[in-house]
N, C-alpha and C. Protein backbone atom coordinates (compact mmCIF):
# COMPACT_ATOMS: atom_id res chain seq x y z
N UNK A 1 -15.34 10.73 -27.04
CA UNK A 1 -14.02 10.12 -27.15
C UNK A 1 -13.39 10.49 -28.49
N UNK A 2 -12.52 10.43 -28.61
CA UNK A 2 -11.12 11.06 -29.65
C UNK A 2 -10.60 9.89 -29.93
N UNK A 3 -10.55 9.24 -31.26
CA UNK A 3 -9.86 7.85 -31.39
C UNK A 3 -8.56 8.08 -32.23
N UNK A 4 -7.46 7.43 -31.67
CA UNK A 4 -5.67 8.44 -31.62
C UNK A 4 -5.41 7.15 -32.28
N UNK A 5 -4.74 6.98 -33.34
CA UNK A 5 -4.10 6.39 -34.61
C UNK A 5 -2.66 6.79 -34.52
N UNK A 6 -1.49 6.03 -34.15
CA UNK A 6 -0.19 5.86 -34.69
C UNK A 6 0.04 5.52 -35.52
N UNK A 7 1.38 5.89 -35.97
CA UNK A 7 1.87 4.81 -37.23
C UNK A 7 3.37 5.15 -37.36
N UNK A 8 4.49 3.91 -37.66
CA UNK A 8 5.54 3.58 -37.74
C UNK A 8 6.15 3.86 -36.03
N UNK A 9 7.56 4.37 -36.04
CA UNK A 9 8.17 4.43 -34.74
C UNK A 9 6.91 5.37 -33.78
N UNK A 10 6.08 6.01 -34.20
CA UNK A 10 5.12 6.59 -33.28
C UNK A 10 4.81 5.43 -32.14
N UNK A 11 4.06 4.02 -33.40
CA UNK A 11 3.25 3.82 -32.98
C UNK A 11 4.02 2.27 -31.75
N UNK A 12 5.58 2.53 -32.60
CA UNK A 12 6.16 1.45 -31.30
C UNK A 12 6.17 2.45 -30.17
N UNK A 13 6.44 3.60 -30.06
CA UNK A 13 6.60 3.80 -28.79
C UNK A 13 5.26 4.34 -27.94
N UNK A 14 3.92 4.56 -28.56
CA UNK A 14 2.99 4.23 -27.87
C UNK A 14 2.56 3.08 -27.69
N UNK A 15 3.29 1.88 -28.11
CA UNK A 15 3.36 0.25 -27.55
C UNK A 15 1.10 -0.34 -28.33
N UNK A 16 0.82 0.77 -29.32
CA UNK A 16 -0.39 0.48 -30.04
C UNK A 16 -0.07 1.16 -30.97
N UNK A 17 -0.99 0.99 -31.66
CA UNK A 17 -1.44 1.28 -33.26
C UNK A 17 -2.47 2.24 -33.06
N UNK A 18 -3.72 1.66 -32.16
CA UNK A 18 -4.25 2.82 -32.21
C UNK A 18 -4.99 3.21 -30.26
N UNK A 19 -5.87 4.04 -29.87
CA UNK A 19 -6.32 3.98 -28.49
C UNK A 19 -7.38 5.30 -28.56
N UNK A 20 -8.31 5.34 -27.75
CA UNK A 20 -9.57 5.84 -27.55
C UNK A 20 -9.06 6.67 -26.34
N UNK A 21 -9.82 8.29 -26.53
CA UNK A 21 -8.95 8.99 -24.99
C UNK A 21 -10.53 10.12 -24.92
N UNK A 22 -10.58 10.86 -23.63
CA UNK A 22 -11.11 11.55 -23.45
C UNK A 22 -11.08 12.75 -24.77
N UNK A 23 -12.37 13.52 -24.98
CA UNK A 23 -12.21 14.84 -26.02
C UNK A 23 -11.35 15.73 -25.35
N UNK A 24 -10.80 16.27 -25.79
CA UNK A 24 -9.37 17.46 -25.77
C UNK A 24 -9.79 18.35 -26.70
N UNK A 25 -9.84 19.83 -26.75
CA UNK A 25 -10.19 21.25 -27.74
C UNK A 25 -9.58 20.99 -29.12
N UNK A 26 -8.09 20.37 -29.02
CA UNK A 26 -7.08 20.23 -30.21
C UNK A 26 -6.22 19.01 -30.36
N UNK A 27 -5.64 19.01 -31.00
CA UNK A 27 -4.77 17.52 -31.10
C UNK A 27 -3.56 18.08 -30.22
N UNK A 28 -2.71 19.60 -30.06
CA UNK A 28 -1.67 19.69 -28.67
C UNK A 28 -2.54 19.90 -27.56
N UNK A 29 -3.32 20.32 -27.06
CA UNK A 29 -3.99 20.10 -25.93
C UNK A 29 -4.25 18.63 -26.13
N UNK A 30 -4.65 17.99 -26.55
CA UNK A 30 -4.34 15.96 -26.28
C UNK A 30 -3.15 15.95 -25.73
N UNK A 31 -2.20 16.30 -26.17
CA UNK A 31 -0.49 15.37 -26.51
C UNK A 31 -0.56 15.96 -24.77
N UNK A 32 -0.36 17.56 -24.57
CA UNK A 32 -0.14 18.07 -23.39
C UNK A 32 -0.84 17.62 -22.42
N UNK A 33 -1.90 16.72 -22.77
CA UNK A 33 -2.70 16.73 -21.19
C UNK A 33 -2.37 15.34 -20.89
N UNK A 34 -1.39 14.47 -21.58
CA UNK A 34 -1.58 13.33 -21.01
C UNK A 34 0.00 12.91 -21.01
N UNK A 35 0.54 12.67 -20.22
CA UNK A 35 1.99 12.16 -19.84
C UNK A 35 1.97 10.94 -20.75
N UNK A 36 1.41 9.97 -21.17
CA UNK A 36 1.63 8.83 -21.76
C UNK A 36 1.90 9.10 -23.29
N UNK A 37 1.74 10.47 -23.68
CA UNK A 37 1.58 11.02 -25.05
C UNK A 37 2.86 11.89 -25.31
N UNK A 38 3.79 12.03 -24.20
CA UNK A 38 4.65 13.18 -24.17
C UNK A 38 5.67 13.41 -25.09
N UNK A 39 5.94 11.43 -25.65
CA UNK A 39 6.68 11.45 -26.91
C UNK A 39 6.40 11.75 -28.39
N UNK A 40 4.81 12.40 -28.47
CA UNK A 40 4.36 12.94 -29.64
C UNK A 40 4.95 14.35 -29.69
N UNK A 41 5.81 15.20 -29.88
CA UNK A 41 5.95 16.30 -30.35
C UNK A 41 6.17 16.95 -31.36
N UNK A 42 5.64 17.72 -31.61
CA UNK A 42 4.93 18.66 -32.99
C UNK A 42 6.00 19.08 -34.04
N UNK A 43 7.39 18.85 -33.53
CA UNK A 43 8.44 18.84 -34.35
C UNK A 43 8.92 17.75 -34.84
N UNK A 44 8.30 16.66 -34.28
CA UNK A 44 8.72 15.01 -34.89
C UNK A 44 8.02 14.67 -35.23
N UNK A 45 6.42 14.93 -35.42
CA UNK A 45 5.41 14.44 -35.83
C UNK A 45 4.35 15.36 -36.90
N UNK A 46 3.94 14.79 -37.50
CA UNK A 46 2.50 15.48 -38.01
C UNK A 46 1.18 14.66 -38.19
N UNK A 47 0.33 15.72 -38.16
CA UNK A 47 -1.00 15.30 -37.61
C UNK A 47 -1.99 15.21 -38.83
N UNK A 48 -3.11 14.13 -38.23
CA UNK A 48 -4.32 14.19 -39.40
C UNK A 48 -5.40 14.52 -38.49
N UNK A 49 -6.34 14.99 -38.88
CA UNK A 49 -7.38 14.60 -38.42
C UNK A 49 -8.93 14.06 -39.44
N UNK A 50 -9.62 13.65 -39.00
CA UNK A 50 -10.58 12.85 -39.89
C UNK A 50 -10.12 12.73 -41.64
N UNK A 51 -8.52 11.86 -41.46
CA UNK A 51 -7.58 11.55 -42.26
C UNK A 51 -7.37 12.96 -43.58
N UNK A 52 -6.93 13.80 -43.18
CA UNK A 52 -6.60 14.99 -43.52
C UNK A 52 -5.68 15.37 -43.12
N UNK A 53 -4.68 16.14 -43.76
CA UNK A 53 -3.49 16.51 -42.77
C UNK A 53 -4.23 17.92 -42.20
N UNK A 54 -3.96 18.35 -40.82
CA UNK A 54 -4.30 18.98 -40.15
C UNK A 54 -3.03 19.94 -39.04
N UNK A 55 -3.31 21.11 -38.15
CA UNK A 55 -2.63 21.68 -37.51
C UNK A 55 -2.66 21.10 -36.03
N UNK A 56 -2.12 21.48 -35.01
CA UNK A 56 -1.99 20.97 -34.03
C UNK A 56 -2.42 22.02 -32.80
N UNK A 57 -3.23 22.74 -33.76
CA UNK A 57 -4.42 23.75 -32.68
C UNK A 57 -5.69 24.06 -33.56
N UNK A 58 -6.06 22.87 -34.39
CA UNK A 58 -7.07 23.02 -35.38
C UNK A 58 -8.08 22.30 -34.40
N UNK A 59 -9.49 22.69 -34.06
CA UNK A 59 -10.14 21.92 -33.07
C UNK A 59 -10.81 20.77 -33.53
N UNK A 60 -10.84 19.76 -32.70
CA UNK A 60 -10.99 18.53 -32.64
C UNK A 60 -13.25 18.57 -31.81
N UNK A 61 -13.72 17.95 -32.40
CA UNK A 61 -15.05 17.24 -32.04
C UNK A 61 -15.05 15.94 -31.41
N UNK A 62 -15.71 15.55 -30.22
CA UNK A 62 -16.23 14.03 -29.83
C UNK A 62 -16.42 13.41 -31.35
N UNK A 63 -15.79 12.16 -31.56
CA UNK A 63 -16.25 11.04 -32.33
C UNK A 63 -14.71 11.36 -33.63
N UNK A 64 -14.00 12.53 -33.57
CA UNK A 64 -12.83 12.21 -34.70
C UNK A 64 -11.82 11.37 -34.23
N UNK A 65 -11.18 11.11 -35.54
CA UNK A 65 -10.12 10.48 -35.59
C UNK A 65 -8.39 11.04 -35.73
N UNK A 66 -8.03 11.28 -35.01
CA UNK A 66 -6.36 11.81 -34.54
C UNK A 66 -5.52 10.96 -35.11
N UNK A 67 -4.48 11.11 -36.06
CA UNK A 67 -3.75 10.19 -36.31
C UNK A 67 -1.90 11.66 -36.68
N UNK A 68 -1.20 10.28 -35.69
CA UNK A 68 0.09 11.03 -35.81
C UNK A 68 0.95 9.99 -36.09
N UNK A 69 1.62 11.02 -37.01
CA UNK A 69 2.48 10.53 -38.14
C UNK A 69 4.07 11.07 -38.22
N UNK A 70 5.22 10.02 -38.56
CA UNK A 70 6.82 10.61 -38.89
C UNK A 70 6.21 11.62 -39.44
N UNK A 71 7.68 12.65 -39.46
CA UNK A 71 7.40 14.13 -40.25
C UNK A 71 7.73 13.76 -42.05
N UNK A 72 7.68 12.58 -42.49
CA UNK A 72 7.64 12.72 -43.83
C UNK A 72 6.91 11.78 -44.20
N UNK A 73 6.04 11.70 -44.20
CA UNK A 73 5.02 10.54 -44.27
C UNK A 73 3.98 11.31 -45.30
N UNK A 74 3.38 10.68 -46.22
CA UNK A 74 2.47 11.17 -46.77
C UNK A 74 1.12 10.21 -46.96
N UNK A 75 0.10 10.71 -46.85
CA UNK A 75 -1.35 10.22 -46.35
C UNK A 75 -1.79 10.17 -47.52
């Protein structure tokens, strides 16, 4: 499992903060494979992974942490 972290208007419109999803290769293969995610896109958002800022075809392992973020947000 892949544990997916919102934050600010992200995380109202995934209606959580945070949610647990099947492993996916990358953080856009996540967003793309799941219709409930469709409002994450890579031009409105940026990504962490195991709280790092990260790419959005950088590969992802069972057990990280995904977190998407406004595009000016700093971690």
């Amino acid at each position: 499992m892949i544990r997916l972290l919102f934050f600010a208007q992200l995380a109202e419109r995934a209606g959580a903060d945070e949610m647990s999803v099947p492993h996916r290769p990358t953080p856009g293969a996540l967003v793309a494979s799941r219709v409930d995610l469709s409002f994450v896109k890579p031009a409105g958002a940026r990504v962490a992974v195991n709280r790092a800022w990260s790419h959005w075809d950088a590969p992802l392992a069972d057990g990280d942490e995904v977190a998407f973020l406004p595009p000016n947000t700093a971690l």
